[in-house]
ModelCIF file with pLDDT and N, C-alpha, C, O atoms, coordinates in Angstrom:
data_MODEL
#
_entry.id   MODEL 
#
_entity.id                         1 
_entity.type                       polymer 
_entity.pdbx_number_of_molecules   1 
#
_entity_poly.entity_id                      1 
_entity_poly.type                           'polypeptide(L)' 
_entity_poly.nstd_linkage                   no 
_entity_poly.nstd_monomer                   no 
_entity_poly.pdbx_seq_one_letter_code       
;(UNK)(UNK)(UNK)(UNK)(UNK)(UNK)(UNK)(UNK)(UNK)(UNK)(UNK)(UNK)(UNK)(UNK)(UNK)(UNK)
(UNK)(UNK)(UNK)(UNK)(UNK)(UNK)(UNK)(UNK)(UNK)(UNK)(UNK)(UNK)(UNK)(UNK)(UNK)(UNK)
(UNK)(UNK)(UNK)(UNK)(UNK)(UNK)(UNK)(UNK)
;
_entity_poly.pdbx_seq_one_letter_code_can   XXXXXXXXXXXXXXXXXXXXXXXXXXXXXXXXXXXXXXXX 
_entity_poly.pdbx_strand_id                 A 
#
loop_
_entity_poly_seq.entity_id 
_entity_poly_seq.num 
_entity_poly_seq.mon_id 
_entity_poly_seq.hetero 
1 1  UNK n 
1 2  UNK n 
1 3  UNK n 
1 4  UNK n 
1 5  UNK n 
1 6  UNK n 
1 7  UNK n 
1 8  UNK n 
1 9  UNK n 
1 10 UNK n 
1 11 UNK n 
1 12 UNK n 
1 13 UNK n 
1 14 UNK n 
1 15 UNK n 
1 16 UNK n 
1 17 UNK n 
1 18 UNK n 
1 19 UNK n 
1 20 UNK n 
1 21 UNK n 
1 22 UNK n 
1 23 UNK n 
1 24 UNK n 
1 25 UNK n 
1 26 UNK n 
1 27 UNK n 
1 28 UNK n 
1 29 UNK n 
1 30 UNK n 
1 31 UNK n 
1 32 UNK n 
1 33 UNK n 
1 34 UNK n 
1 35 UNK n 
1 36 UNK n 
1 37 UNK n 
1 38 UNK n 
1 39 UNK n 
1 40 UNK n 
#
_struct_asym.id          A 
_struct_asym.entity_id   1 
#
loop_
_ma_qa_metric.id 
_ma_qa_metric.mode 
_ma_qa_metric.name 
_ma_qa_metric.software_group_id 
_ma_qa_metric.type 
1 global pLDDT . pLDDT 
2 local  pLDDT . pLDDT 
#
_ma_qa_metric_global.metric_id      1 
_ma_qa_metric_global.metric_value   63.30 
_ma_qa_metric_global.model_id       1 
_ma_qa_metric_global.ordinal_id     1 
#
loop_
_ma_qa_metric_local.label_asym_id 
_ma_qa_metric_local.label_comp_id 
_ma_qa_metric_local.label_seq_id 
_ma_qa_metric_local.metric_id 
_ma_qa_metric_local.metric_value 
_ma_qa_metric_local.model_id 
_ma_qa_metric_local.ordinal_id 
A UNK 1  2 55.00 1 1  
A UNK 2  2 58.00 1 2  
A UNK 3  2 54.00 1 3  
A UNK 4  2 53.00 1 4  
A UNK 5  2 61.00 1 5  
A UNK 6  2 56.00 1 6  
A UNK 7  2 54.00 1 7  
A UNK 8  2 56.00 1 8  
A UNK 9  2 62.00 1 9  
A UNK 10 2 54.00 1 10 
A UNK 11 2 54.00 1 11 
A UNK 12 2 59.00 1 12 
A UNK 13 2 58.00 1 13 
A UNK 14 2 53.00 1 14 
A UNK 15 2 54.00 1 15 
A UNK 16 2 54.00 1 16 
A UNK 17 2 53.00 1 17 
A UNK 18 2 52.00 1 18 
A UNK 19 2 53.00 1 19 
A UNK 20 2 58.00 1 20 
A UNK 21 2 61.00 1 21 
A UNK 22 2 62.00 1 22 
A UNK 23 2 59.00 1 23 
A UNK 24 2 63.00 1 24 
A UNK 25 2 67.00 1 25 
A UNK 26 2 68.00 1 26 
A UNK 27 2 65.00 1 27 
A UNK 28 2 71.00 1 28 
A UNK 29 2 77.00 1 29 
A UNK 30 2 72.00 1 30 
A UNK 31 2 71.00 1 31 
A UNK 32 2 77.00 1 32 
A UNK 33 2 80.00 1 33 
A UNK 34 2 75.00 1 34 
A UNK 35 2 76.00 1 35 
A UNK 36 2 78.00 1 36 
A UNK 37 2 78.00 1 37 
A UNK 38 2 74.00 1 38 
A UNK 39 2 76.00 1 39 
A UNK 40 2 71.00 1 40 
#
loop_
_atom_site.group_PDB 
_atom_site.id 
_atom_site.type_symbol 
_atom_site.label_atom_id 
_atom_site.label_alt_id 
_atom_site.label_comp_id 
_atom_site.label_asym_id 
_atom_site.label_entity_id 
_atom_site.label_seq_id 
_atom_site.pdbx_PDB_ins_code 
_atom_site.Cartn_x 
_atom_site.Cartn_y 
_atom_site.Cartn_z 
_atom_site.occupancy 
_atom_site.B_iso_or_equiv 
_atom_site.pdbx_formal_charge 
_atom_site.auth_seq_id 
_atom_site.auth_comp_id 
_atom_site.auth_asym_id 
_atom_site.auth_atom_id 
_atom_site.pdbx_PDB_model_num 
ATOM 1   N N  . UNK A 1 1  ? 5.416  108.600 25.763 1.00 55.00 ? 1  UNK A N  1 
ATOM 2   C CA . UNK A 1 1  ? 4.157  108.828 25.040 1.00 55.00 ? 1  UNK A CA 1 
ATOM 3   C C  . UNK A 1 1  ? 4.299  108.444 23.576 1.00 55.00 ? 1  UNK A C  1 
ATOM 4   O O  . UNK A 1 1  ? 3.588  107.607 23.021 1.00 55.00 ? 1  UNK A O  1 
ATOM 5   N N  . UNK A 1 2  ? 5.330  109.166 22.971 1.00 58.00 ? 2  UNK A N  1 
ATOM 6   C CA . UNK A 1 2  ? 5.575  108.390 21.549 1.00 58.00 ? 2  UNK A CA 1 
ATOM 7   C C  . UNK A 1 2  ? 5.706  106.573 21.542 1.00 58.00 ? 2  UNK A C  1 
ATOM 8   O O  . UNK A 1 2  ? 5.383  105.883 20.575 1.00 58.00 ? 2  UNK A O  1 
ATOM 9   N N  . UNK A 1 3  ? 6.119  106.169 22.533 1.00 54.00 ? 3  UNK A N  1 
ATOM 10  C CA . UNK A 1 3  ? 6.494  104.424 22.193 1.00 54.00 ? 3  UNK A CA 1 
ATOM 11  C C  . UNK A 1 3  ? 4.574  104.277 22.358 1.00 54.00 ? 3  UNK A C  1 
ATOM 12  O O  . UNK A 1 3  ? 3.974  103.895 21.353 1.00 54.00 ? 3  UNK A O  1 
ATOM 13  N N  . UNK A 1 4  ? 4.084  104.470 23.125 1.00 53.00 ? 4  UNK A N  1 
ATOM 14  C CA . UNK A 1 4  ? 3.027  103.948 23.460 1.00 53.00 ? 4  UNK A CA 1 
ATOM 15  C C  . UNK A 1 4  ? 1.845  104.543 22.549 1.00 53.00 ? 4  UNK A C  1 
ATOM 16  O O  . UNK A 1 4  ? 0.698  104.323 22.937 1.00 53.00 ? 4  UNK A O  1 
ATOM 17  N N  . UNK A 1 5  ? 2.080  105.456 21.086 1.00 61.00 ? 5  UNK A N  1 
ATOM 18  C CA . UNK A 1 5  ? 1.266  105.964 19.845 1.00 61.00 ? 5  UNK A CA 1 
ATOM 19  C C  . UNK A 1 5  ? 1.790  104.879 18.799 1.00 61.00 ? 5  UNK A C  1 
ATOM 20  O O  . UNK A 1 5  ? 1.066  104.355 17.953 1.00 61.00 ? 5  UNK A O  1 
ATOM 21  N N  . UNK A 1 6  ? 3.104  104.622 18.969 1.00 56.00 ? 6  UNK A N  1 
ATOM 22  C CA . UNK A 1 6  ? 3.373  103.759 17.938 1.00 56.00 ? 6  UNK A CA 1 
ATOM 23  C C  . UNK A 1 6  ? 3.075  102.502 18.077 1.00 56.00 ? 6  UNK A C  1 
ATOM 24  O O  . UNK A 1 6  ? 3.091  101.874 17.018 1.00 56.00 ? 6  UNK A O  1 
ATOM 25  N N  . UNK A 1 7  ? 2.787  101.872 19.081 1.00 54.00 ? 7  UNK A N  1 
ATOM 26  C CA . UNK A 1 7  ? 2.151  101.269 19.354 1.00 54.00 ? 7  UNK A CA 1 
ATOM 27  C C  . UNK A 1 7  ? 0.749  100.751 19.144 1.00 54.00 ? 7  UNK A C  1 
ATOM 28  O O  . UNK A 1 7  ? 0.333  99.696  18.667 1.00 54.00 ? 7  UNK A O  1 
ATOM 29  N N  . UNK A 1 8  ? 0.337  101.477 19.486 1.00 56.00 ? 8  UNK A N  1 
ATOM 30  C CA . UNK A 1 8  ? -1.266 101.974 18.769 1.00 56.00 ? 8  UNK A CA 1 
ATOM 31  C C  . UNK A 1 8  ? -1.686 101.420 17.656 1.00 56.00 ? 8  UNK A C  1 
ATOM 32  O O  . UNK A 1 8  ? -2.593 100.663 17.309 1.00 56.00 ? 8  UNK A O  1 
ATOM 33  N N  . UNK A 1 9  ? -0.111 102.421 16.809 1.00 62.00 ? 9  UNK A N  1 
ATOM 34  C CA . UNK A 1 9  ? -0.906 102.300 15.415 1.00 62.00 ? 9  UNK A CA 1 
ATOM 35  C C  . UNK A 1 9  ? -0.483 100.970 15.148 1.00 62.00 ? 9  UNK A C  1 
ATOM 36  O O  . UNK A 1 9  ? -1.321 100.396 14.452 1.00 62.00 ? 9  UNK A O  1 
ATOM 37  N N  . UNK A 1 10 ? 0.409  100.321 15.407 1.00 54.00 ? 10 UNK A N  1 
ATOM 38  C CA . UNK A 1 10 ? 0.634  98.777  14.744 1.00 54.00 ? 10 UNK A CA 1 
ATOM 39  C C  . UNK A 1 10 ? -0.372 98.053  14.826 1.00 54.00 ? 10 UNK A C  1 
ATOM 40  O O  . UNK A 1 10 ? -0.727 97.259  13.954 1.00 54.00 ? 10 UNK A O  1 
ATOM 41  N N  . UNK A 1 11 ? -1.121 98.325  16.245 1.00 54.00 ? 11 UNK A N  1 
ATOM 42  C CA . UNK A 1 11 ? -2.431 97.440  16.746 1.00 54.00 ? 11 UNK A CA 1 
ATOM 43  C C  . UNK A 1 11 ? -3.371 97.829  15.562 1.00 54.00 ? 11 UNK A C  1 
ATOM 44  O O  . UNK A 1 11 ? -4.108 97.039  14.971 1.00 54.00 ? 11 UNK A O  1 
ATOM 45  N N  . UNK A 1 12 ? -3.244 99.105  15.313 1.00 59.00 ? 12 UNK A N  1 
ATOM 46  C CA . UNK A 1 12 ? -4.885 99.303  14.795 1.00 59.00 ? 12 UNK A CA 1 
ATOM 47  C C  . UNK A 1 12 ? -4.341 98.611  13.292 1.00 59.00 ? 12 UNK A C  1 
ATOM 48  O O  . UNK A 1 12 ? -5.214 97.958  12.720 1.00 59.00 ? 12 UNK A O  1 
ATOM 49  N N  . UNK A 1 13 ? -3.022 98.682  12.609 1.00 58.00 ? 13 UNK A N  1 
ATOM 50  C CA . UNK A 1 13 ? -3.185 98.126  11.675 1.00 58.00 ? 13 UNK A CA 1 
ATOM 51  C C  . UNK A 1 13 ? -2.514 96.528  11.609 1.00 58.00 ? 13 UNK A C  1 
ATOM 52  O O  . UNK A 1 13 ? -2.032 96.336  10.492 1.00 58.00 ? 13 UNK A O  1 
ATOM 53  N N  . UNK A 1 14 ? -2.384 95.486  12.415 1.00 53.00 ? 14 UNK A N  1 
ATOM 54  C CA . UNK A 1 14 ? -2.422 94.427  12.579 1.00 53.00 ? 14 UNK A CA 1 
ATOM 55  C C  . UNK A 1 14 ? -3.556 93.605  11.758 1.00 53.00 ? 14 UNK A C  1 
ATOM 56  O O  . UNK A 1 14 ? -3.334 92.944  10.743 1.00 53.00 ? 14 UNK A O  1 
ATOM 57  N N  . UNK A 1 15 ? -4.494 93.730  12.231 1.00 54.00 ? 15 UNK A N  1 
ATOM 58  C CA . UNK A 1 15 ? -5.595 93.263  11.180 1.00 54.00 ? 15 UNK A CA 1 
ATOM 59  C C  . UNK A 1 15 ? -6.122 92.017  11.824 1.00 54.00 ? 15 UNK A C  1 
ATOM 60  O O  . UNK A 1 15 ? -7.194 92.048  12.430 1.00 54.00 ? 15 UNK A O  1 
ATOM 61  N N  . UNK A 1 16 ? -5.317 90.770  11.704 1.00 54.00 ? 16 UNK A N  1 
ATOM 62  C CA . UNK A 1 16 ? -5.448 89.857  11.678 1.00 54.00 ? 16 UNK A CA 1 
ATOM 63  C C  . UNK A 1 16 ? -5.340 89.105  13.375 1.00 54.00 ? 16 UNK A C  1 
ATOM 64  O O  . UNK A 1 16 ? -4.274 89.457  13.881 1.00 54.00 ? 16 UNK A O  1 
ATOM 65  N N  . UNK A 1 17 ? -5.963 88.413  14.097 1.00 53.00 ? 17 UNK A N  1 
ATOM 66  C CA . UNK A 1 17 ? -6.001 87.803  14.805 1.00 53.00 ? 17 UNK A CA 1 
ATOM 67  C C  . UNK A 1 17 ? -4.301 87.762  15.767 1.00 53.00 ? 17 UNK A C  1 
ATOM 68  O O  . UNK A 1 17 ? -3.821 88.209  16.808 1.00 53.00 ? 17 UNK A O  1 
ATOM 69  N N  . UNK A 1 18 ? -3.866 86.841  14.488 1.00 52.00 ? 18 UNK A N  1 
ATOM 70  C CA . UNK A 1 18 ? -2.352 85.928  15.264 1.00 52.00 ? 18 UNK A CA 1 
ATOM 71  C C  . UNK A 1 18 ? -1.460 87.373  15.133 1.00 52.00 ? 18 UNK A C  1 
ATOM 72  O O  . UNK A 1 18 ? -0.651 87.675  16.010 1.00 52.00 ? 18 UNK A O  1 
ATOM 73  N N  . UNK A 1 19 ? -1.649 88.058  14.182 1.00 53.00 ? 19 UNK A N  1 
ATOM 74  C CA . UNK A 1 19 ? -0.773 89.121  14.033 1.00 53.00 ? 19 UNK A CA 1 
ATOM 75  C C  . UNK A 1 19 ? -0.844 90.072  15.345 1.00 53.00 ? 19 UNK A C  1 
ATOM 76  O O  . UNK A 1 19 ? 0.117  90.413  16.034 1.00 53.00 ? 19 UNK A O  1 
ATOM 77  N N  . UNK A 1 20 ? -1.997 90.368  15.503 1.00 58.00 ? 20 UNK A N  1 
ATOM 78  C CA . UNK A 1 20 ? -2.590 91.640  16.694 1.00 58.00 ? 20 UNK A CA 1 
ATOM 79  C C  . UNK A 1 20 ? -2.155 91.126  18.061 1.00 58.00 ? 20 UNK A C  1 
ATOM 80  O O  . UNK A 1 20 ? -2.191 91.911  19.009 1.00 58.00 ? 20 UNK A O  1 
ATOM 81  N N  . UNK A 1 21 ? -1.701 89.724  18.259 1.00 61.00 ? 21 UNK A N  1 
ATOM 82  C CA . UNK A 1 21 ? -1.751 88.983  19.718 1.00 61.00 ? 21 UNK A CA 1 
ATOM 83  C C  . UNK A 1 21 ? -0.043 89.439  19.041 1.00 61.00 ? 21 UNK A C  1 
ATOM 84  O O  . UNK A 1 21 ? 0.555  90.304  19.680 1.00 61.00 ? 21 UNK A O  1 
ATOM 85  N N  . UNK A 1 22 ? 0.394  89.068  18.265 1.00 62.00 ? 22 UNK A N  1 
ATOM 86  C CA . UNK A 1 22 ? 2.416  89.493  17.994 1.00 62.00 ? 22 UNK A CA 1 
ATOM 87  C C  . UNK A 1 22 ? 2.519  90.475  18.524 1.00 62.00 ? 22 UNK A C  1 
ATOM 88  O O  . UNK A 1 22 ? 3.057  90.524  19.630 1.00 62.00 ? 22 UNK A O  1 
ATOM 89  N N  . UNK A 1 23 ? 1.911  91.854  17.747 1.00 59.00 ? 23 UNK A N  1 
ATOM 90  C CA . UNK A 1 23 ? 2.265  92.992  18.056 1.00 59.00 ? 23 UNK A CA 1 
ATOM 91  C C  . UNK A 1 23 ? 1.590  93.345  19.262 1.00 59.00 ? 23 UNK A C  1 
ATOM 92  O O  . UNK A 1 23 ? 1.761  94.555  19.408 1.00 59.00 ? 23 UNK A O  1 
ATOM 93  N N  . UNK A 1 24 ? 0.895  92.875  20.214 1.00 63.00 ? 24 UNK A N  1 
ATOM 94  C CA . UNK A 1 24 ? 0.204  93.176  21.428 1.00 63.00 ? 24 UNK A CA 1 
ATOM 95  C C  . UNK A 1 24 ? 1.578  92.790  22.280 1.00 63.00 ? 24 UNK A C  1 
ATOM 96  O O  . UNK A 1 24 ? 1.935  93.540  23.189 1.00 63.00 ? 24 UNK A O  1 
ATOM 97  N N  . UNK A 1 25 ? 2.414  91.473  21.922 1.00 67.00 ? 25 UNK A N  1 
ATOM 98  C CA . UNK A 1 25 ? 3.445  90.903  22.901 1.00 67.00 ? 25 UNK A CA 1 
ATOM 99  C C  . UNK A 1 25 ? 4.811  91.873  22.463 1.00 67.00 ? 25 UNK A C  1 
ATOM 100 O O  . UNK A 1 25 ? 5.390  92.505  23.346 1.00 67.00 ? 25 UNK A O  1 
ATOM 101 N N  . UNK A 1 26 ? 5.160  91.921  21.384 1.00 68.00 ? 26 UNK A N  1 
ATOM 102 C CA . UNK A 1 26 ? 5.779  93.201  21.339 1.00 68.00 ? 26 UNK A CA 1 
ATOM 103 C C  . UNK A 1 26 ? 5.639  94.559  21.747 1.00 68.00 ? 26 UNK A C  1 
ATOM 104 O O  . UNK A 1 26 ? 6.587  95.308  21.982 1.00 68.00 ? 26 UNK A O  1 
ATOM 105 N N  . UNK A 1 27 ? 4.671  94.797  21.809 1.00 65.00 ? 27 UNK A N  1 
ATOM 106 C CA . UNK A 1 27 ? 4.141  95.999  22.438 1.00 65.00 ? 27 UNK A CA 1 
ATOM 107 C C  . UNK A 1 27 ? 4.541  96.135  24.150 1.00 65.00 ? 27 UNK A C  1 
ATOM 108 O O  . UNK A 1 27 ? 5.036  97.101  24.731 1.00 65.00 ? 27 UNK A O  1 
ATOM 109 N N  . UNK A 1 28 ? 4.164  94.907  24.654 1.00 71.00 ? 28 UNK A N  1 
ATOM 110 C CA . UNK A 1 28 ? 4.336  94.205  25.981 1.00 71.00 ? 28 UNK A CA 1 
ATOM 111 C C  . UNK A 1 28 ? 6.126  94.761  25.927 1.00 71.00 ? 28 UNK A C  1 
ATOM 112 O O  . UNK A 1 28 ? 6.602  95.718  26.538 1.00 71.00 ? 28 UNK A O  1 
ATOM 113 N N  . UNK A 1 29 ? 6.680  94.022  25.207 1.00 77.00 ? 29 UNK A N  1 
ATOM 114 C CA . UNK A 1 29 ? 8.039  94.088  25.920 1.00 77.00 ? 29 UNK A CA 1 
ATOM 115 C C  . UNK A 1 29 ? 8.926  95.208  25.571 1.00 77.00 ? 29 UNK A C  1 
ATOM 116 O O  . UNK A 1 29 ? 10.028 95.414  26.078 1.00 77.00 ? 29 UNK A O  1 
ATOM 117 N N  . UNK A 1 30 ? 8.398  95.858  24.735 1.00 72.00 ? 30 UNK A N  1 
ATOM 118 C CA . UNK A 1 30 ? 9.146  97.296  24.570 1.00 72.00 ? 30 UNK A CA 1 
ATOM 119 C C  . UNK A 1 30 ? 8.714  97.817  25.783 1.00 72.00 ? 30 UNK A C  1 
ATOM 120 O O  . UNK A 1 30 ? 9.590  97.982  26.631 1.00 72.00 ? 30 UNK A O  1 
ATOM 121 N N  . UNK A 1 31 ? 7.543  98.124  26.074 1.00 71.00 ? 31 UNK A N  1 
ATOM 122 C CA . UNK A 1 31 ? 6.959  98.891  27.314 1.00 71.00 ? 31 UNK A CA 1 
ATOM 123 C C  . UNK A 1 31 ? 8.014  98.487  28.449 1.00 71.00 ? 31 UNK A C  1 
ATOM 124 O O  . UNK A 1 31 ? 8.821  99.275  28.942 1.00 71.00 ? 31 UNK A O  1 
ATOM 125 N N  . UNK A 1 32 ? 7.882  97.148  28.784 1.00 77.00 ? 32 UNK A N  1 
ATOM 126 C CA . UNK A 1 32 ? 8.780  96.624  29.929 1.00 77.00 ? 32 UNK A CA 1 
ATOM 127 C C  . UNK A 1 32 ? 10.463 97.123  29.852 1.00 77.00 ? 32 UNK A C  1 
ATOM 128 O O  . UNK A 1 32 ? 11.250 96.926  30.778 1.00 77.00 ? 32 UNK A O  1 
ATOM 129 N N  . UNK A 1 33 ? 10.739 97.642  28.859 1.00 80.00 ? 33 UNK A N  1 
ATOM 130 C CA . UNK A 1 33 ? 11.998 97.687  28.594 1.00 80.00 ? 33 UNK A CA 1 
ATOM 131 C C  . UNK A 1 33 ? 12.042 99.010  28.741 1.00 80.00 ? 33 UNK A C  1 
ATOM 132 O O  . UNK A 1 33 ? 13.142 99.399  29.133 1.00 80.00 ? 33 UNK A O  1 
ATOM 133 N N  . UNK A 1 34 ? 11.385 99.698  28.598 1.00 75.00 ? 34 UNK A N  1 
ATOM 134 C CA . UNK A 1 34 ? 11.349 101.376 28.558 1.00 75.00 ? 34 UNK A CA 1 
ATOM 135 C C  . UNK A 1 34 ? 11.216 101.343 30.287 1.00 75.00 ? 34 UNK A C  1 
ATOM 136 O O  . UNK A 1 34 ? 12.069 102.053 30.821 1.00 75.00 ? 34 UNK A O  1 
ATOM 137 N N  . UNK A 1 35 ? 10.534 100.824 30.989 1.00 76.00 ? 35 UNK A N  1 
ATOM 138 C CA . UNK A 1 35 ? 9.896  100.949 32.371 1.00 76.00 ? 35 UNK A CA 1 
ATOM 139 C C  . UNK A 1 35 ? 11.464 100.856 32.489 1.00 76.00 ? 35 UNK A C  1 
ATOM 140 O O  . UNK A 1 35 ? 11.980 101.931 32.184 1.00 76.00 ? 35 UNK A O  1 
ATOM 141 N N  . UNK A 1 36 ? 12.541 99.697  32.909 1.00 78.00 ? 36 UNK A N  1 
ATOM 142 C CA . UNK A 1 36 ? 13.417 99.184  33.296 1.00 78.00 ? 36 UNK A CA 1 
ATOM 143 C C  . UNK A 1 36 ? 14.198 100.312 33.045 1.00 78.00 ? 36 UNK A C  1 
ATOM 144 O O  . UNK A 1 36 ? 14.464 101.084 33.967 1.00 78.00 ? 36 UNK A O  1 
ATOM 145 N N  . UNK A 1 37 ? 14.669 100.534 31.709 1.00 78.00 ? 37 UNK A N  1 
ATOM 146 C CA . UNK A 1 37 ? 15.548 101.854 31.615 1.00 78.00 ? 37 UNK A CA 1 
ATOM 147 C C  . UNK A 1 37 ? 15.363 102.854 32.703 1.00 78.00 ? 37 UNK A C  1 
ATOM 148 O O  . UNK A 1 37 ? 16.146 103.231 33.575 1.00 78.00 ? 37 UNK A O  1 
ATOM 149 N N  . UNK A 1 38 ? 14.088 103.202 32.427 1.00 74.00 ? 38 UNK A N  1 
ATOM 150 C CA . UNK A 1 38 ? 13.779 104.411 33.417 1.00 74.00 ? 38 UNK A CA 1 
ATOM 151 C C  . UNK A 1 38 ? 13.939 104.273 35.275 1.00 74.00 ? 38 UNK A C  1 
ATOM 152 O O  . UNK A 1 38 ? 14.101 105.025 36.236 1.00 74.00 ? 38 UNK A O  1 
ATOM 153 N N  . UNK A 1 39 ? 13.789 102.981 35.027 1.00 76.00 ? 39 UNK A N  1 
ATOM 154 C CA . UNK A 1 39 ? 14.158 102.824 36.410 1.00 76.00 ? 39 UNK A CA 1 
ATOM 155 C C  . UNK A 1 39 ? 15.350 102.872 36.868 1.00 76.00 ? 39 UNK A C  1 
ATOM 156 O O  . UNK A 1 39 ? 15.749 103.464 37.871 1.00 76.00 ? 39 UNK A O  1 
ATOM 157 N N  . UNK A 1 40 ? 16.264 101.875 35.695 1.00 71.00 ? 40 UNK A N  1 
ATOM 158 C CA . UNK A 1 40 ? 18.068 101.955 36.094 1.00 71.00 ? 40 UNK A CA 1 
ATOM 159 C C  . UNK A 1 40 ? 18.172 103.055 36.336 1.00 71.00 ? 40 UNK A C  1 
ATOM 160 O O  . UNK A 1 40 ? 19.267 103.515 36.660 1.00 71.00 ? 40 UNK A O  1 
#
C-alpha cells in the first residue's frame, strides 16, 4: 500500500506529459518487482 501512495504522489506531481508517461513506467516496474518478490 505504501509503494502504490508513493506512487501516486509522483504522478500527481509529474506535471508534464513526457515526465507523467516516466514515472507511470517506473511506477510499472517497481509494482512488477514487488509482485515477483512476493511471489519468490
Amino acid at each position: 500500500a505504501s509503494i502504490i501512495a508513493w506512487c501516486k504522489r509522483l504522478i500527481s506531481q509529474a506535471g508534464q506529459p513526457k515526465l507523467s508517461s516516466l514515472v507511470i513506467l517506473v511506477v510499472l516496474l517497481v509494482f512488477s518487482l514487488a509482485m515477483n518478490l512476493l511471489l519468490a
